[in-house]
PDB file of N, CA and C in Angstrom:
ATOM      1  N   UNK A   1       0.825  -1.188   0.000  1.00  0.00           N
ATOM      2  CA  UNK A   1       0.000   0.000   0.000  1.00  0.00           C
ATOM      3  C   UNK A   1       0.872   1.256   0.000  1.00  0.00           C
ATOM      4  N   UNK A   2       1.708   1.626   0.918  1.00  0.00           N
ATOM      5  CA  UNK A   2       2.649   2.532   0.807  1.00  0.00           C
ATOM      6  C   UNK A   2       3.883   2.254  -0.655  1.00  0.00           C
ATOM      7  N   UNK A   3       3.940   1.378  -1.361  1.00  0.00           N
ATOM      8  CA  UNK A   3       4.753   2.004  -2.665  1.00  0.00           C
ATOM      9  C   UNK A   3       3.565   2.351  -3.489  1.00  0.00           C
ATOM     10  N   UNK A   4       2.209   1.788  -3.140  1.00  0.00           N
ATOM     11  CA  UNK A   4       0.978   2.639  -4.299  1.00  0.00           C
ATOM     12  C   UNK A   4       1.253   4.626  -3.894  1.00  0.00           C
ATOM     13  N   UNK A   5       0.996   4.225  -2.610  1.00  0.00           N
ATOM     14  CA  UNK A   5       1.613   5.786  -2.500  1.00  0.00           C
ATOM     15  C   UNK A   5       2.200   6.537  -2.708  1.00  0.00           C
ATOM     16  N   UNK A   6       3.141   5.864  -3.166  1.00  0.00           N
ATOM     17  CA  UNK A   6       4.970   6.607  -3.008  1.00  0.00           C
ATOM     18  C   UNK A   6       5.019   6.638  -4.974  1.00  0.00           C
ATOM     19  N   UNK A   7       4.444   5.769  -5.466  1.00  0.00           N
ATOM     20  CA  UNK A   7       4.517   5.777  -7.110  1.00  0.00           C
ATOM     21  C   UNK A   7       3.418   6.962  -6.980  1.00  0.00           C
ATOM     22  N   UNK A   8       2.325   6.968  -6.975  1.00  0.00           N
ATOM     23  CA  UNK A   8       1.107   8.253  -7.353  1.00  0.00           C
ATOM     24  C   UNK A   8       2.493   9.512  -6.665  1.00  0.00           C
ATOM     25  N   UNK A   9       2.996   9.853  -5.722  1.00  0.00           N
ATOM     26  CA  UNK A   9       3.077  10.775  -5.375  1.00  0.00           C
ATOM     27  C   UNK A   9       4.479  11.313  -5.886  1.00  0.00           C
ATOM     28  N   UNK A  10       5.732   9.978  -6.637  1.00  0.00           N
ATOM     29  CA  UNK A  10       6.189  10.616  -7.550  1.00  0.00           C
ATOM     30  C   UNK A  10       5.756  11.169  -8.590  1.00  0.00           C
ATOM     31  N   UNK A  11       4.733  10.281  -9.364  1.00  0.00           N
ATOM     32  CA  UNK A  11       4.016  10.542 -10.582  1.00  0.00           C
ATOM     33  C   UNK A  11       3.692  12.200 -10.081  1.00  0.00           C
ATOM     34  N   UNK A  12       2.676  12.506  -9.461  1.00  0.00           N
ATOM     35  CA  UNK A  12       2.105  13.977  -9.126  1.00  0.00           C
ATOM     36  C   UNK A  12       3.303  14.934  -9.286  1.00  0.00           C
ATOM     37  N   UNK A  13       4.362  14.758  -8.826  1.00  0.00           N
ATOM     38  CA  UNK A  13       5.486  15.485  -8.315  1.00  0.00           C
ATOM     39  C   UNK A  13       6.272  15.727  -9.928  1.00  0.00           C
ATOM     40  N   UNK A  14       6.106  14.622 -10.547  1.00  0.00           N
ATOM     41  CA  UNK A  14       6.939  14.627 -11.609  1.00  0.00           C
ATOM     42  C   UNK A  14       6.067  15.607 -12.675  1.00  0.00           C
ATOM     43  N   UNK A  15       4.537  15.712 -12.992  1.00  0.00           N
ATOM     44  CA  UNK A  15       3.193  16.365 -13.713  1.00  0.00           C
ATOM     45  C   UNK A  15       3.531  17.871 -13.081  1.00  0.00           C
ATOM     46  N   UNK A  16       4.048  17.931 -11.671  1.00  0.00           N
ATOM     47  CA  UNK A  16       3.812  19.666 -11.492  1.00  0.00           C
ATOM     48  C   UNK A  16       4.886  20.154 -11.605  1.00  0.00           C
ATOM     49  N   UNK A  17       5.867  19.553 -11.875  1.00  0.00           N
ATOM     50  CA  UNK A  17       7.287  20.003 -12.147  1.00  0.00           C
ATOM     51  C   UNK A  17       7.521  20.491 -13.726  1.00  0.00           C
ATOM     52  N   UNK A  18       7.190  19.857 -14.374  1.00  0.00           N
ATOM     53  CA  UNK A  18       7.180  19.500 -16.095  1.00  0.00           C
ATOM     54  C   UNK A  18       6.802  20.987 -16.371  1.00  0.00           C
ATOM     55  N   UNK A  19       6.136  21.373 -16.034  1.00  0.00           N
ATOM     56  CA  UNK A  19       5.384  22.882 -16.932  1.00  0.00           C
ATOM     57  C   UNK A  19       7.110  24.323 -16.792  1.00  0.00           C
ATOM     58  N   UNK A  20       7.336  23.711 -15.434  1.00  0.00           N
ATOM     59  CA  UNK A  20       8.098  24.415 -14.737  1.00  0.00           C
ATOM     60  C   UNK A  20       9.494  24.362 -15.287  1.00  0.00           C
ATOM     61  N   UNK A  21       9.482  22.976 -16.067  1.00  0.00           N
ATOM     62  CA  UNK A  21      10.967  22.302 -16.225  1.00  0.00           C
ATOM     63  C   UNK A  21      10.878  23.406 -17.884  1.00  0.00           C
ATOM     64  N   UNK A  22       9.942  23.011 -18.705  1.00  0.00           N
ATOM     65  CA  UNK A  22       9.156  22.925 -20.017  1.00  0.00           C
ATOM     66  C   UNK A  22       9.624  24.509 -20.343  1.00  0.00           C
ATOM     67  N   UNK A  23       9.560  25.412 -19.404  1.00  0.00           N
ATOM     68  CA  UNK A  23      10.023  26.784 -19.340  1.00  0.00           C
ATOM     69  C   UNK A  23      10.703  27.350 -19.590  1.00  0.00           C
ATOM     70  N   UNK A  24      12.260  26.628 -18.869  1.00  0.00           N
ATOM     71  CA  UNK A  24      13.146  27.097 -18.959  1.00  0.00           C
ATOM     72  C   UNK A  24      14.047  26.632 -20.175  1.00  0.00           C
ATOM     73  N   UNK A  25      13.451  25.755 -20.605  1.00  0.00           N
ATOM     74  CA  UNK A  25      14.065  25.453 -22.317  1.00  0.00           C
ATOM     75  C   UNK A  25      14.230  26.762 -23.354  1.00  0.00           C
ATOM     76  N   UNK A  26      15.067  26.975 -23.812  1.00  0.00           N
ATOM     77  CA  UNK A  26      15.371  27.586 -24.976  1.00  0.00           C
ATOM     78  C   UNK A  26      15.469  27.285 -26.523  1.00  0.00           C
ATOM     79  N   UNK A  27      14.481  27.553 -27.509  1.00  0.00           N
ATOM     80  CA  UNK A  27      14.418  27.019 -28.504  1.00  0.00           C
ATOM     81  C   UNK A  27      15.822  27.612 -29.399  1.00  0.00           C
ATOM     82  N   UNK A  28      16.048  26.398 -30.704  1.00  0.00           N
ATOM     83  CA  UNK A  28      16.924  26.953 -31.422  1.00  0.00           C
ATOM     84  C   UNK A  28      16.335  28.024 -32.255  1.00  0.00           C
ATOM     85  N   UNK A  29      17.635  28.641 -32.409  1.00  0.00           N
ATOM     86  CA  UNK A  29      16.927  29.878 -33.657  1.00  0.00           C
ATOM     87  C   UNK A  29      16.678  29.327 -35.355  1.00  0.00           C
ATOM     88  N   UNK A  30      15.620  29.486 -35.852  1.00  0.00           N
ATOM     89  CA  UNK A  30      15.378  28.822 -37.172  1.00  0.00           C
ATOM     90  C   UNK A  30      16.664  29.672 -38.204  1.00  0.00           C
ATOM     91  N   UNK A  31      17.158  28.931 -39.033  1.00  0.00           N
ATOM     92  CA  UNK A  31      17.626  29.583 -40.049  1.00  0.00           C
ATOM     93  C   UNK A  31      17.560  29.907 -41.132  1.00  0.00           C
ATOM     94  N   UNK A  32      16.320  29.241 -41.421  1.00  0.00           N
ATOM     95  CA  UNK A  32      15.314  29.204 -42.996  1.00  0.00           C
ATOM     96  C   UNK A  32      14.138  28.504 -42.572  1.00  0.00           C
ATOM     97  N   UNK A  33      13.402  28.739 -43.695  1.00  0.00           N
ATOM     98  CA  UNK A  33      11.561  28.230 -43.847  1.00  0.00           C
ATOM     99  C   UNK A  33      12.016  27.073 -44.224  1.00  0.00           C
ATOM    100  N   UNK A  34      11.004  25.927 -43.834  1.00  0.00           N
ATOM    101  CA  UNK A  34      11.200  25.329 -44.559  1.00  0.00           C
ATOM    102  C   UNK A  34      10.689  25.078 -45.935  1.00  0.00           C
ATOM    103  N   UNK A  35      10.560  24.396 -47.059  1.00  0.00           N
ATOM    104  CA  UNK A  35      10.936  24.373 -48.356  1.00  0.00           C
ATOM    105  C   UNK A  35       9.037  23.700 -48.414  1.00  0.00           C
ATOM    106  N   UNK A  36       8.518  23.384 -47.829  1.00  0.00           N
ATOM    107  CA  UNK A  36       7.298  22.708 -47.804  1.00  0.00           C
ATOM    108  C   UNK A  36       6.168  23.574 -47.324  1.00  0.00           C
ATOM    109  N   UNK A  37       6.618  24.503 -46.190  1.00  0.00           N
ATOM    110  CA  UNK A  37       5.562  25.733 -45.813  1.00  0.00           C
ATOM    111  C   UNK A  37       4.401  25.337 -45.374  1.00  0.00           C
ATOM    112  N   UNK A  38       3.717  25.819 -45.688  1.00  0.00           N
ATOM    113  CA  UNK A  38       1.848  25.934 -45.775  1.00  0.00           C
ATOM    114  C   UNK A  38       1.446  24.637 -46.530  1.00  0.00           C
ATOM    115  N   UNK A  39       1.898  23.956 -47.381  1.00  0.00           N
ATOM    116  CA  UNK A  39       1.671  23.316 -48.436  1.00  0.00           C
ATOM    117  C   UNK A  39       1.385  21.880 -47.287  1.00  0.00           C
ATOM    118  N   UNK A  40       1.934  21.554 -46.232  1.00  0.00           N
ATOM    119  CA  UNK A  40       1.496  20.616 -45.189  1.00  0.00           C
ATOM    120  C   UNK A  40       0.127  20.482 -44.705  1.00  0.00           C
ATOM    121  N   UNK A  41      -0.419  22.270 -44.205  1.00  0.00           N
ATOM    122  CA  UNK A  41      -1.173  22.157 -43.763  1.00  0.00           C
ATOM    123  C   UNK A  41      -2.901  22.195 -44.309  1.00  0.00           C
ATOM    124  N   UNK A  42      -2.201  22.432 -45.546  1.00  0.00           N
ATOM    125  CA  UNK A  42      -3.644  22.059 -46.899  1.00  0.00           C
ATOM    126  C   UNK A  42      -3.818  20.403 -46.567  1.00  0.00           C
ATOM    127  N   UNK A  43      -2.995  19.714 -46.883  1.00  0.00           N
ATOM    128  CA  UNK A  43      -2.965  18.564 -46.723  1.00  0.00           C
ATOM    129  C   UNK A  43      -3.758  17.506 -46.082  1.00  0.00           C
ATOM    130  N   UNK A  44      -2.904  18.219 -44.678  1.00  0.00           N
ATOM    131  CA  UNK A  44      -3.953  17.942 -43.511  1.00  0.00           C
ATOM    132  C   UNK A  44      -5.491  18.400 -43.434  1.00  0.00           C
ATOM    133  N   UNK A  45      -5.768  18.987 -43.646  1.00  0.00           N
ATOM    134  CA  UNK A  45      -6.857  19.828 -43.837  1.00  0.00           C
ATOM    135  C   UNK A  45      -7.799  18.945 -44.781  1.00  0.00           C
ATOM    136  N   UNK A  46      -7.300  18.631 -46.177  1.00  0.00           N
ATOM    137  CA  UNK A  46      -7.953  17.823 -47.097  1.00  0.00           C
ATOM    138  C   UNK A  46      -8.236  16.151 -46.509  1.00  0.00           C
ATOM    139  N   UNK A  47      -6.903  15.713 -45.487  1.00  0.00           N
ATOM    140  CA  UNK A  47      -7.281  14.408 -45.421  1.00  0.00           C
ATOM    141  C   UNK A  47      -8.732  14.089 -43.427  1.00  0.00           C
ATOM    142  N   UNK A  48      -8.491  15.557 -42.864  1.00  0.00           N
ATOM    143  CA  UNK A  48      -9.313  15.662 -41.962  1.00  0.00           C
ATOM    144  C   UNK A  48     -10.796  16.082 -42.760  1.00  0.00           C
ATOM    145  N   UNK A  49     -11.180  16.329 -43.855  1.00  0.00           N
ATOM    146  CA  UNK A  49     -12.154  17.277 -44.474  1.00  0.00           C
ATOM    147  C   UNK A  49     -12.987  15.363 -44.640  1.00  0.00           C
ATOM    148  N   UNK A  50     -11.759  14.960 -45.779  1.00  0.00           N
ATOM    149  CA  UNK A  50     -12.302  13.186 -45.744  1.00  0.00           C
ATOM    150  C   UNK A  50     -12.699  12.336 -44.934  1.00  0.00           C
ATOM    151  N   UNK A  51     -12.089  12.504 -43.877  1.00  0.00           N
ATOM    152  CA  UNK A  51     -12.152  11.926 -42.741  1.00  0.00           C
ATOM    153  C   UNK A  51     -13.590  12.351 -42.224  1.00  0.00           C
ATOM    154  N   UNK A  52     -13.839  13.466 -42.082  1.00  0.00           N
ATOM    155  CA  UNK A  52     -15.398  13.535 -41.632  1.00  0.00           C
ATOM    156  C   UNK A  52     -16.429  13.288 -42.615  1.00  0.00           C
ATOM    157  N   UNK A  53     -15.750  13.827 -44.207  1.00  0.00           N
ATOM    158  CA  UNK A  53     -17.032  12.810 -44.941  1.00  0.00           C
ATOM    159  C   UNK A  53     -17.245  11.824 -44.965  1.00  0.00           C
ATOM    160  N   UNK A  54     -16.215  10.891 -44.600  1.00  0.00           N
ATOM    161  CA  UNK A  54     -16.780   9.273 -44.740  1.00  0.00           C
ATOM    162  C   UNK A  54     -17.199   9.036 -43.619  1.00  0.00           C
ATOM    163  N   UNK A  55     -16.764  10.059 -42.442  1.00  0.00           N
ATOM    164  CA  UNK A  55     -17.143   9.522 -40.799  1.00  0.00           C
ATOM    165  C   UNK A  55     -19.053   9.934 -41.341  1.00  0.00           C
ATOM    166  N   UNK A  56     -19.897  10.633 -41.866  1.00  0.00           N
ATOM    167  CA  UNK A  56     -20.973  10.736 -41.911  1.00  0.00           C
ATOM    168  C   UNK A  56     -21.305  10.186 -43.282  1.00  0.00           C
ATOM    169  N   UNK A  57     -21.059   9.542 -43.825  1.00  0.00           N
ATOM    170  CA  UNK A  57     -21.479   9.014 -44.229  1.00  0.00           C
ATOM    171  C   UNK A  57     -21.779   7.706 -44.131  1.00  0.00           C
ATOM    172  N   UNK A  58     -20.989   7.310 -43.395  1.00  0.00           N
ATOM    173  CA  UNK A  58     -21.076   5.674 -42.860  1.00  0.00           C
ATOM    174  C   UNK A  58     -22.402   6.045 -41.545  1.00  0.00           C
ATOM    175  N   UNK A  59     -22.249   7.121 -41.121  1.00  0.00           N
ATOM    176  CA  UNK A  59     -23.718   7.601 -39.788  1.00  0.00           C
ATOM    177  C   UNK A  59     -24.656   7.166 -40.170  1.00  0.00           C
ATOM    178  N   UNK A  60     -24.860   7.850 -41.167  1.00  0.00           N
ATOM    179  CA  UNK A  60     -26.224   8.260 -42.589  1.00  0.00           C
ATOM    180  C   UNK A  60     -26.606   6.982 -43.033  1.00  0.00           C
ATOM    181  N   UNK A  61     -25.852   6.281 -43.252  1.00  0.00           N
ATOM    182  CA  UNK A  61     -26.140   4.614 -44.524  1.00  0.00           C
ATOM    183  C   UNK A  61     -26.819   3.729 -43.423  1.00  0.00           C
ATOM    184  N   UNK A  62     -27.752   3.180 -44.194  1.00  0.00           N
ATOM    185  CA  UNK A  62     -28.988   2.743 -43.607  1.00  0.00           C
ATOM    186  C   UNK A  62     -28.495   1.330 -43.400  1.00  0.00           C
ATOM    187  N   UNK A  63     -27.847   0.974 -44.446  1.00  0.00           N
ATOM    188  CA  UNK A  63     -27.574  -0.643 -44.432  1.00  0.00           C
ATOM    189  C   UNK A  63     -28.454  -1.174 -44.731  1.00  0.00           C
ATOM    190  N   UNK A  64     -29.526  -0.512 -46.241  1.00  0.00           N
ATOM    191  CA  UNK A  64     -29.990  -1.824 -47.167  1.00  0.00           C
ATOM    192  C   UNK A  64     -29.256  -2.379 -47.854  1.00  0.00           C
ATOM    193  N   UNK A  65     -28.428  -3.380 -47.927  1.00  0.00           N
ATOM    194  CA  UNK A  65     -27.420  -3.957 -48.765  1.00  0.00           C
ATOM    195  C   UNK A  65     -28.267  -5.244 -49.642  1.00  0.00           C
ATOM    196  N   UNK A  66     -29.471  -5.311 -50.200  1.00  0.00           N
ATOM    197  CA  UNK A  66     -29.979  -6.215 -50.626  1.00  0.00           C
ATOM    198  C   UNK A  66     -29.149  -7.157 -51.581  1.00  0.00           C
ATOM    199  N   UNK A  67     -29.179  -7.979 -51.633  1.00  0.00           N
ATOM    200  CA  UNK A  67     -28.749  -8.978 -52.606  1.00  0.00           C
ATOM    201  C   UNK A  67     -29.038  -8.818 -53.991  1.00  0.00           C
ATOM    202  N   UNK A  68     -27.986  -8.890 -55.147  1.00  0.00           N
ATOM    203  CA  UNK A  68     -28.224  -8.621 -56.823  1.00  0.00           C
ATOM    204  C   UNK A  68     -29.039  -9.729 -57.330  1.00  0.00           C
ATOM    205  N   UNK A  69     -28.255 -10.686 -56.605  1.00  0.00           N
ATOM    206  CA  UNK A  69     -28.842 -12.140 -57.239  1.00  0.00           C
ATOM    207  C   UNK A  69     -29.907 -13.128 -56.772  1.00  0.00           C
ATOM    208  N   UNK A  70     -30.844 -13.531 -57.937  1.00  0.00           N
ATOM    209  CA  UNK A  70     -32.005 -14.483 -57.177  1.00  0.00           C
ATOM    210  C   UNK A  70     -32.002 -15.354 -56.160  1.00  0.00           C
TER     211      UNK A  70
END
């Protein structure tokens, strides 16, 4: 019972530290765009746009799938 304790209360300790740690990082300085740009985030955009048309369309479909053949 006391290492259930002692794990949750590193875990906690380790979650309120992180924001704190996360801070004091310094990013590198960019030295160019990259060569791809914006052109990613169309992308994404087109394959999330699909993603919800087929997510409603599969909602929508009734599932008469009748049979062709006698």
């Amino acid at each position: 019972m006391k290492f259930r304790f002692l794990a949750a209360a590193a875990a906690a300790a380790t979650m309120a530290a992180a924001p704190a740690i996360a801070a004091d990082r310094v990013s590198a300085p960019v030295e160019g765009e990259s060569e791809i740009g914006g052109g990613v985030s169309i992308i994404v955009a087109l394959l999330a746009a699909a993603a919800v048309i087929g997510g409603i369309y599969i909602a929508v479909d009734d599932g008469d799938d009748d049979a062709v053949s006698p």
